[in-house]
Protein backbone atom coordinates (compact mmCIF):
# COMPACT_ATOMS: atom_id res chain seq x y z
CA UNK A 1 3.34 13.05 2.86
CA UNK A 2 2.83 12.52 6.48
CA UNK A 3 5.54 13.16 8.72
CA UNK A 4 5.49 10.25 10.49
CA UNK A 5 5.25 7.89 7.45
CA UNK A 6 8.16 10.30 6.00
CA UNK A 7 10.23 9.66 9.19
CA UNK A 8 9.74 6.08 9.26
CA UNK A 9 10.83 5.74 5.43
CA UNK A 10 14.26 7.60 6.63
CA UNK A 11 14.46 5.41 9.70
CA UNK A 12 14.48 2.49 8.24
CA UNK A 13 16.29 3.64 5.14
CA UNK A 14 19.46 4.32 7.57
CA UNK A 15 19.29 0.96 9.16
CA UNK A 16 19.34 -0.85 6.33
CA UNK A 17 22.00 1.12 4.00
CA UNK A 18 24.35 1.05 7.16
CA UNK A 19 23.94 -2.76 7.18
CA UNK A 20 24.53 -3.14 3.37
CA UNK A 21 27.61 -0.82 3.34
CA UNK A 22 29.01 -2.85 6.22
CA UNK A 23 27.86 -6.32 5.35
CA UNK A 24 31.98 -6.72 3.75
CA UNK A 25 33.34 -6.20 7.60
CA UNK A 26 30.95 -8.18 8.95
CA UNK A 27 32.18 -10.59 7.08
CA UNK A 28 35.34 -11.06 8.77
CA UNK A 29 33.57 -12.84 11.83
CA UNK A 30 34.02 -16.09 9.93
CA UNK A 31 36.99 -18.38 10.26
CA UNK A 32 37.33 -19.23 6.64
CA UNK A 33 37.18 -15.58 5.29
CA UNK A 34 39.96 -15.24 2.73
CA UNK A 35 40.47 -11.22 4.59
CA UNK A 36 40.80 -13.03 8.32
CA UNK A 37 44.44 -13.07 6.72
CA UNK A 38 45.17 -10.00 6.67
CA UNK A 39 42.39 -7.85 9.26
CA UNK A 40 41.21 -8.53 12.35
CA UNK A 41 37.42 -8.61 13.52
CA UNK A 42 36.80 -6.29 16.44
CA UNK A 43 33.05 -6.12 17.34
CA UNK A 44 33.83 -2.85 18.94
CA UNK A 45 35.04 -1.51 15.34
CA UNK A 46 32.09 -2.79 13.32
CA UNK A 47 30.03 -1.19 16.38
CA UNK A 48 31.14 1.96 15.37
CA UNK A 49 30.92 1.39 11.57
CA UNK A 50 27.18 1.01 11.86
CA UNK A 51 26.92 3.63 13.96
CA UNK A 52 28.66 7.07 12.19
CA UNK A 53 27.35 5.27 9.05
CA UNK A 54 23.81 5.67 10.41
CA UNK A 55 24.26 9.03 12.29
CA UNK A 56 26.30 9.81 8.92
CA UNK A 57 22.72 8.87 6.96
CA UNK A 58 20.61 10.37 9.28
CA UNK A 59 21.64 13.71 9.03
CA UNK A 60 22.23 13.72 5.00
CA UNK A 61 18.48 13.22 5.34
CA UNK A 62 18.03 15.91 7.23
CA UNK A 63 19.83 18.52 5.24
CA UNK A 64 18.46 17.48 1.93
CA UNK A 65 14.79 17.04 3.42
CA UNK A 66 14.87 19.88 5.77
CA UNK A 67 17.20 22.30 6.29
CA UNK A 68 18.18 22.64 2.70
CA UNK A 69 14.56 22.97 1.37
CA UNK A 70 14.03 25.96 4.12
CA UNK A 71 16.64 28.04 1.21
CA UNK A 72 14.05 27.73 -1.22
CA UNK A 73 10.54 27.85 0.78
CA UNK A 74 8.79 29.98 -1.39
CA UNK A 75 9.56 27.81 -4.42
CA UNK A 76 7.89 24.48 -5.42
CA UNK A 77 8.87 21.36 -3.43
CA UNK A 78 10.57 19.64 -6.31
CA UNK A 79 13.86 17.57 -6.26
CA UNK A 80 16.48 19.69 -6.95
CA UNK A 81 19.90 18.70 -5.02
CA UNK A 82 21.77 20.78 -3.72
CA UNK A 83 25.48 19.61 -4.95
CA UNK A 84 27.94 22.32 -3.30
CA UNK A 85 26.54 21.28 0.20
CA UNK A 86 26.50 17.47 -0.50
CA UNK A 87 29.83 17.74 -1.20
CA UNK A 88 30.91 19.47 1.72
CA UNK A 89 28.99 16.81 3.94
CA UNK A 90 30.45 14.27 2.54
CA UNK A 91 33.72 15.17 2.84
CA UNK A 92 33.50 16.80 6.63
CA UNK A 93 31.61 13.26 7.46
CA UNK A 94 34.58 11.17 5.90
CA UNK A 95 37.23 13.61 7.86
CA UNK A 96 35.57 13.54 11.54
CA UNK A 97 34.75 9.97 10.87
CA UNK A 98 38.72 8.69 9.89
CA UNK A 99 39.73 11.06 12.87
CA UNK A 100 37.64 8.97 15.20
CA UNK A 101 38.40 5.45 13.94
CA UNK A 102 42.23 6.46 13.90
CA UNK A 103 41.91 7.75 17.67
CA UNK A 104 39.95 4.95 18.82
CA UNK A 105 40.92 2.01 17.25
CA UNK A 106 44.71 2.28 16.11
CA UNK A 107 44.03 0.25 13.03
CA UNK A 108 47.38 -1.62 11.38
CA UNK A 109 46.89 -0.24 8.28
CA UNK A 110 47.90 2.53 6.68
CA UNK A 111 46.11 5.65 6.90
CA UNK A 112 45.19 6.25 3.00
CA UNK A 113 43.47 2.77 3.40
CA UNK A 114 41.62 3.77 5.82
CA UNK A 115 40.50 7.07 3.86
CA UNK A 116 39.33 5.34 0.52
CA UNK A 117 37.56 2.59 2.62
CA UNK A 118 35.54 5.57 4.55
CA UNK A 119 34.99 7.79 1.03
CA UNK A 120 33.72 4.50 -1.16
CA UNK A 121 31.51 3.51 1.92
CA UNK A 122 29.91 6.82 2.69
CA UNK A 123 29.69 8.13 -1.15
CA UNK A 124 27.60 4.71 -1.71
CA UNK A 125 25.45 6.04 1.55
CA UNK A 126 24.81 8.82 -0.57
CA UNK A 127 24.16 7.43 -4.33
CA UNK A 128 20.98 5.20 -2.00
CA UNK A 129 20.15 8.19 0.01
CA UNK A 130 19.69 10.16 -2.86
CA UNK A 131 17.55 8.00 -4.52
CA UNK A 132 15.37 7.63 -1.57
CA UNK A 133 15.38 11.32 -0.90
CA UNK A 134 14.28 11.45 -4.57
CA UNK A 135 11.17 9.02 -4.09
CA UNK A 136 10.19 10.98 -0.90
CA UNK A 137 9.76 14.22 -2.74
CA UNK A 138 8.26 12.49 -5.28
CA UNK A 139 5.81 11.48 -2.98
CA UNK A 140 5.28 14.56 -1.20
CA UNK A 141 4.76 16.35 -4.81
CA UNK A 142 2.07 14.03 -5.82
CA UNK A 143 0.58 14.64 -1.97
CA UNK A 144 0.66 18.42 -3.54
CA UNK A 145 -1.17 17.59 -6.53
CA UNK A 146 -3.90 15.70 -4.78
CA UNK A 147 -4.57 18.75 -2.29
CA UNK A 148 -4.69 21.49 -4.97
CA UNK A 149 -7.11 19.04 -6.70
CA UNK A 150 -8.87 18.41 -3.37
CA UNK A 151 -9.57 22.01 -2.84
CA UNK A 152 -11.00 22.82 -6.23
CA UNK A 153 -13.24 19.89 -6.28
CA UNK A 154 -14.31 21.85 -3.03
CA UNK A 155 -14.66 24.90 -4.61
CA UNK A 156 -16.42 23.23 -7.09
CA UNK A 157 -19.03 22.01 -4.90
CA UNK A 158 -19.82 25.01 -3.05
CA UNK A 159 -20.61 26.77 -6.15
CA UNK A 160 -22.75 24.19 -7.26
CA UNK A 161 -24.34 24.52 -4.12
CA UNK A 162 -24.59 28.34 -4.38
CA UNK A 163 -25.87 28.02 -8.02
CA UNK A 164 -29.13 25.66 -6.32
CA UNK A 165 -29.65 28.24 -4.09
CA UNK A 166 -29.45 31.09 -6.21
CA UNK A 167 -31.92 28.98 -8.74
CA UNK A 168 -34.25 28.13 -6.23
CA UNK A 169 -34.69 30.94 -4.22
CA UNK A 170 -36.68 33.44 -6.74
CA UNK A 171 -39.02 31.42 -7.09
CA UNK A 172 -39.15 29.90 -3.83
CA UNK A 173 -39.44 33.68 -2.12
CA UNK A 174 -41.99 35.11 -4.54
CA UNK A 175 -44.28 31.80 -3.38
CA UNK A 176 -43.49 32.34 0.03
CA UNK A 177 -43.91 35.93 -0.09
CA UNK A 178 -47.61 35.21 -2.42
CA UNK A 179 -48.60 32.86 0.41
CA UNK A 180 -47.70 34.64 3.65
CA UNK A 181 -49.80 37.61 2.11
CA UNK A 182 -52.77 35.66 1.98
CA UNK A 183 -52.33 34.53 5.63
CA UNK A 184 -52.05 37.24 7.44
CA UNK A 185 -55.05 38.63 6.25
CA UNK A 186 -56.63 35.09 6.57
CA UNK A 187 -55.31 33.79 9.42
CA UNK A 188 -52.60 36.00 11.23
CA UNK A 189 -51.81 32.59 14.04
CA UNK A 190 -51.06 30.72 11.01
CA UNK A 191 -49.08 33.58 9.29
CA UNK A 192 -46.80 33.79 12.50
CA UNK A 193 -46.19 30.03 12.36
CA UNK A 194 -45.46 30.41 8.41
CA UNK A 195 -43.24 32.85 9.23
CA UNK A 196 -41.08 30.83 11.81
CA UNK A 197 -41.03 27.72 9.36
CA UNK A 198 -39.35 30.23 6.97
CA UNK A 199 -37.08 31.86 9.08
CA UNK A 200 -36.32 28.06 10.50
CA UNK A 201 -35.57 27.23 6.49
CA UNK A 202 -33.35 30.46 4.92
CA UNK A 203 -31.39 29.80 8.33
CA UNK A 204 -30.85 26.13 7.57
CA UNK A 205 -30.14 27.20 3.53
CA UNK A 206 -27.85 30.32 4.56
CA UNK A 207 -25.73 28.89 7.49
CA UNK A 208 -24.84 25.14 6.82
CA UNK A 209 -22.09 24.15 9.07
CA UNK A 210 -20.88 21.36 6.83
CA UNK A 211 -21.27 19.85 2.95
CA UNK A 212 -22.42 17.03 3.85
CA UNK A 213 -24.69 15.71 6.94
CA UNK A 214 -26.72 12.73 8.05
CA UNK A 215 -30.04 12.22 6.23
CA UNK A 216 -32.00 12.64 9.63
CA UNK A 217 -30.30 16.35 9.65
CA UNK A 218 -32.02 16.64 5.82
CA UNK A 219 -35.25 15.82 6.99
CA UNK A 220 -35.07 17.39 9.93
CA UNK A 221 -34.14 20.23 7.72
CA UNK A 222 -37.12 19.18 5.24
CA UNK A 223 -40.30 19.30 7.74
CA UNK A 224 -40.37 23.14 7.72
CA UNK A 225 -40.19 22.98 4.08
CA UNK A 226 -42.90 20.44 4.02
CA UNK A 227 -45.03 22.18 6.52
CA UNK A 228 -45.07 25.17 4.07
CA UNK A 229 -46.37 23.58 1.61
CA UNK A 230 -48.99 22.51 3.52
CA UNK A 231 -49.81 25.43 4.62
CA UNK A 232 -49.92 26.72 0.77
CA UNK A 233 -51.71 24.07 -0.76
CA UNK A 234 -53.47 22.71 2.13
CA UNK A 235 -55.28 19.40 1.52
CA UNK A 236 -53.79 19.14 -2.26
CA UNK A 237 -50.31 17.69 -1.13
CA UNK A 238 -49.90 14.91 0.57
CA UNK A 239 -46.20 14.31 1.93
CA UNK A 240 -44.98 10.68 3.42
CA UNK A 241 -41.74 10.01 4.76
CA UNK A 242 -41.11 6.68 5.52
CA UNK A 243 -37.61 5.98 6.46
CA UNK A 244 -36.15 3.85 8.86
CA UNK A 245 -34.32 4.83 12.04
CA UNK A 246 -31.33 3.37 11.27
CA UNK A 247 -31.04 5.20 7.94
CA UNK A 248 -30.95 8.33 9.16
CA UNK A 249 -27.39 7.97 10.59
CA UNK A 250 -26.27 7.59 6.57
CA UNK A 251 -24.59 10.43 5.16
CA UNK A 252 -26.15 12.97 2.15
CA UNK A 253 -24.71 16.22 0.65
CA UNK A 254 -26.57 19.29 2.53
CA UNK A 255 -29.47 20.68 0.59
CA UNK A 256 -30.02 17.56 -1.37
CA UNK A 257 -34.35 16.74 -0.25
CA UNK A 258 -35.41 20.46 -0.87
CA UNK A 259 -34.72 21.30 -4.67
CA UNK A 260 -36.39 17.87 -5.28
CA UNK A 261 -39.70 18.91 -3.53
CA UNK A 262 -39.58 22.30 -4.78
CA UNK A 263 -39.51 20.72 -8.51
CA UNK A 264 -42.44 18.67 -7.80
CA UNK A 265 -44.75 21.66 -6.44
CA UNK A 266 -43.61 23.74 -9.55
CA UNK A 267 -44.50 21.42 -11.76
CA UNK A 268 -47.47 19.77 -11.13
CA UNK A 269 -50.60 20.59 -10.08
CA UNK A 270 -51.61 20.13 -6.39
CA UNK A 271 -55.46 20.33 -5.62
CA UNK A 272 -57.77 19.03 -3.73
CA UNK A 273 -59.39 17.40 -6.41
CA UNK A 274 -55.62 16.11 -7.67
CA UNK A 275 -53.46 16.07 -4.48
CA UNK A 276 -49.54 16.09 -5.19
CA UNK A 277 -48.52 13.08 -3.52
CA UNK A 278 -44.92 13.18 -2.59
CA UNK A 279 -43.19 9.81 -0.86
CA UNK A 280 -39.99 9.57 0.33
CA UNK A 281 -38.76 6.16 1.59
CA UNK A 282 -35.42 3.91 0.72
CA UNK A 283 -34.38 1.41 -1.64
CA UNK A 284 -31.21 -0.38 -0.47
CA UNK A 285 -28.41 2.62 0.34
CA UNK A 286 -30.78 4.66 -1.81
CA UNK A 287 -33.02 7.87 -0.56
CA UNK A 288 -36.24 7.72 -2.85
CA UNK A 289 -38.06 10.77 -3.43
CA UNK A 290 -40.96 10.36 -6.07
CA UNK A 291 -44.17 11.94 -7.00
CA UNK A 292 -46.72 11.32 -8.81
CA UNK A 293 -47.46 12.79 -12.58
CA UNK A 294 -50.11 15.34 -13.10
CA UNK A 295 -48.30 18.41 -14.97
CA UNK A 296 -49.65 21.86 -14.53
CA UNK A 297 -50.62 23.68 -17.59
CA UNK A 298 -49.40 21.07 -19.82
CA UNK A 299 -45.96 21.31 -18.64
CA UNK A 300 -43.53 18.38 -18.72
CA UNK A 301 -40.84 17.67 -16.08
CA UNK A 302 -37.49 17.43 -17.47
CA UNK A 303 -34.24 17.15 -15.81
CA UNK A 304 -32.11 20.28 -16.41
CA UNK A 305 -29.67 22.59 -14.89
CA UNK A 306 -31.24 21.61 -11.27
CA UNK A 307 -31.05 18.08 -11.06
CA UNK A 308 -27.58 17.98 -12.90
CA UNK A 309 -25.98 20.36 -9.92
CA UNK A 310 -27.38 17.85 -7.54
CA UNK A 311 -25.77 15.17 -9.13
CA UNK A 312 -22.38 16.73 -9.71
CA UNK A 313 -22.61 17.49 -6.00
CA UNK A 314 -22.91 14.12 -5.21
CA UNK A 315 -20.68 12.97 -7.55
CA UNK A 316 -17.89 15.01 -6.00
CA UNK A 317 -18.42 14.89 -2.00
CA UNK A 318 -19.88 11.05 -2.00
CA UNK A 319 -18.69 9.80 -5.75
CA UNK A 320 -22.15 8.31 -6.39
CA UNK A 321 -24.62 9.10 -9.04
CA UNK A 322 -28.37 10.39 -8.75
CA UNK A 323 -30.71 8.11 -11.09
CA UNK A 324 -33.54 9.85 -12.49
CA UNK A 325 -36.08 7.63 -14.31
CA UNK A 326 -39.87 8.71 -15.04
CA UNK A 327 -43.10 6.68 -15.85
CA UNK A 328 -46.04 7.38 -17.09
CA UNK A 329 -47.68 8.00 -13.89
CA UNK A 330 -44.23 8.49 -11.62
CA UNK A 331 -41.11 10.79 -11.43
CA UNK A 332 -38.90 8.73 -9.19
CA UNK A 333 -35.19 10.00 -7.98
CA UNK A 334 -32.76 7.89 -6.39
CA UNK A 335 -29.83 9.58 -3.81
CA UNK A 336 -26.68 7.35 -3.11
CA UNK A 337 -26.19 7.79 0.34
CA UNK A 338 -22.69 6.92 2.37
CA UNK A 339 -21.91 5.27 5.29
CA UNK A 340 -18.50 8.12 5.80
CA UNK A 341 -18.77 10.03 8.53
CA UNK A 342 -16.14 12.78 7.08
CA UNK A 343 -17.00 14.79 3.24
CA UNK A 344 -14.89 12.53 0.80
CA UNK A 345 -14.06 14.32 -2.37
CA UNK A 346 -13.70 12.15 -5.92
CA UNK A 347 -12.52 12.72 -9.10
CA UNK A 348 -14.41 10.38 -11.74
């Protein structure tokens, strides 16, 4: 739980138990009170009621929320009392608390009177501050919960994002590697600017600062990836990106455009004579990528291991879902994107 929110429960906890365990002397400010018989209203007293009763609750939350927890820090934040020490407290509070009303006040009463009133009202101080103490580490064990769960949904998305990595780059390299070859016999300017395209692009894939990132970072990412391909398959792709500025400030899971193009350029053939054309654009809070259907060597496109990474990815940093659909002439996929500016993890 946060402190703050923790503190405030306990501060206003105190006021209003002191209040309620007080509310029968402040009851003898009235004329008619049947007790105005027999006691005396002195505002100075009831001054003093509310305030050991609230130092009094004060520090019972303290001991059972921090200093008595720091005997068991290496064990699990659960509520577990401790009643030895309780006891004590109560009974050193009811002692320095008669001492003080006696010295201060003189009251006409006898001194057993004053001992059971002091014992009923700070033992029901501690039946309400238990229960509150109770709720709080309720609260702060459910906090618990959530951050172990937080962390593995984490963990869960980095590996998803290592497994797309580790699926795409094989095959990825081995192209690269094919292509670069034939440039730099070919065309050894072209080969250098290959070259810093894919050094631009293993960077980007190797070092991401964050999870998730704007989709002007992703395409900013994207245009060495896309000038690649260009490079490799010259005037059979065509690539068209077509996204407003005010998109781009959206948020997307890192790593999300790439294994989408890659896909299309495995799977379909990309000539001169039958250009790949690959269009990326938006449909409401939606980042469109499709491409057109032409598959290479008979091969059909199907949505496997790949595209179901991606959308557990984005399931668990933005809680939306990737929508695949095909057509007979289009393979169309549809990325939620988020207005967050911070990676939000969801369990669905």
């Amino acid at each position: 739980m946060n402190k703050q929110l923790e503190n405030r429960i306990v501060a206003y906890s105190v006021a209003v138990i002191a209040l309620l365990v007080n509310l029968p002397k402040l009851a003898l400010m009235y004329e008619g009170s049947l007790a105005r018989q027999f006691i005396t209203f002195d505002l100075g007293e009831f001054l003093y009621l509310l305030l050991v009763t609230s130092l009094f609750g004060w520090l019972f939350f303290r001991l059972n929320l921090r200093w008595l927890p720091e005997l068991r820090k290496n064990g699990p934040d659960l509520f577990r009392p401790f009643l030895l020490p309780n006891l004590l407290f109560l009974l050193l509070g009811c002692i320095i608390a008669i001492q003080l009303h006696w010295l201060l006040f003189q009251p006409p009463f006898a001194v057993n009177f004053l001992r059971g009133a002091y014992f009923l009202r700070f033992g029901v101080c501690v039946l309400l501050e238990l229960l509150i103490v109770r709720i709080i580490y309720q609260i702060r064990e459910t906090r618990r919960h959530e951050a172990e769960k937080e962390l593995i949904l984490r963990k869960s998305a980095e590996t998803a994002l290592e497994l797309m990595k580790q699926q795409l780059n094989p095959h990825f390299f081995f192209n690269a590697l094919s292509t670069l070859s034939g440039l730099t016999r070919e065309d050894p300017g072209k080969a250098q600017r290959y070259i810093a395209h894919l050094s631009r692009i293993f960077r980007n894939l190797l070092h991401a600062p964050q999870q998730i990132l704007t989709v002007g970072e992703e395409l900013r990412q994207l245009a060495s990836y896309a000038e690649l391909l260009k490079m490799r398959f010259e005037t059979g792709i065509c690539i068209r990106v077509n996204v407003p500025p005010d998109f781009e400030s959206r948020m997307i899971p890192h790593f999300s455009l790439q294994p989408l193009m890659e896909n299309a350029a495995k799977h379909n053939i990309a000539v001169p004579e039958l250009p790949l054309e690959v269009n990326i654009y938006t449909e409401g809070e939606d980042l469109v990528v499709a491409n057109n259907l032409q598959p290479a060597n008979g091969m059909s496109f199907s949505s496997g291991l790949g595209l179901h990474n991606l959308n557990e990815r984005f399931r668990m940093l933005t809680g939306g879902v990737v929508k695949v659909s095909r057509t007979s002439e289009h393979f169309i996929v549809k990325l939620p994107t988020t207005n967050d500016t911070t990676t939000t993890f969801t369990d669905h």
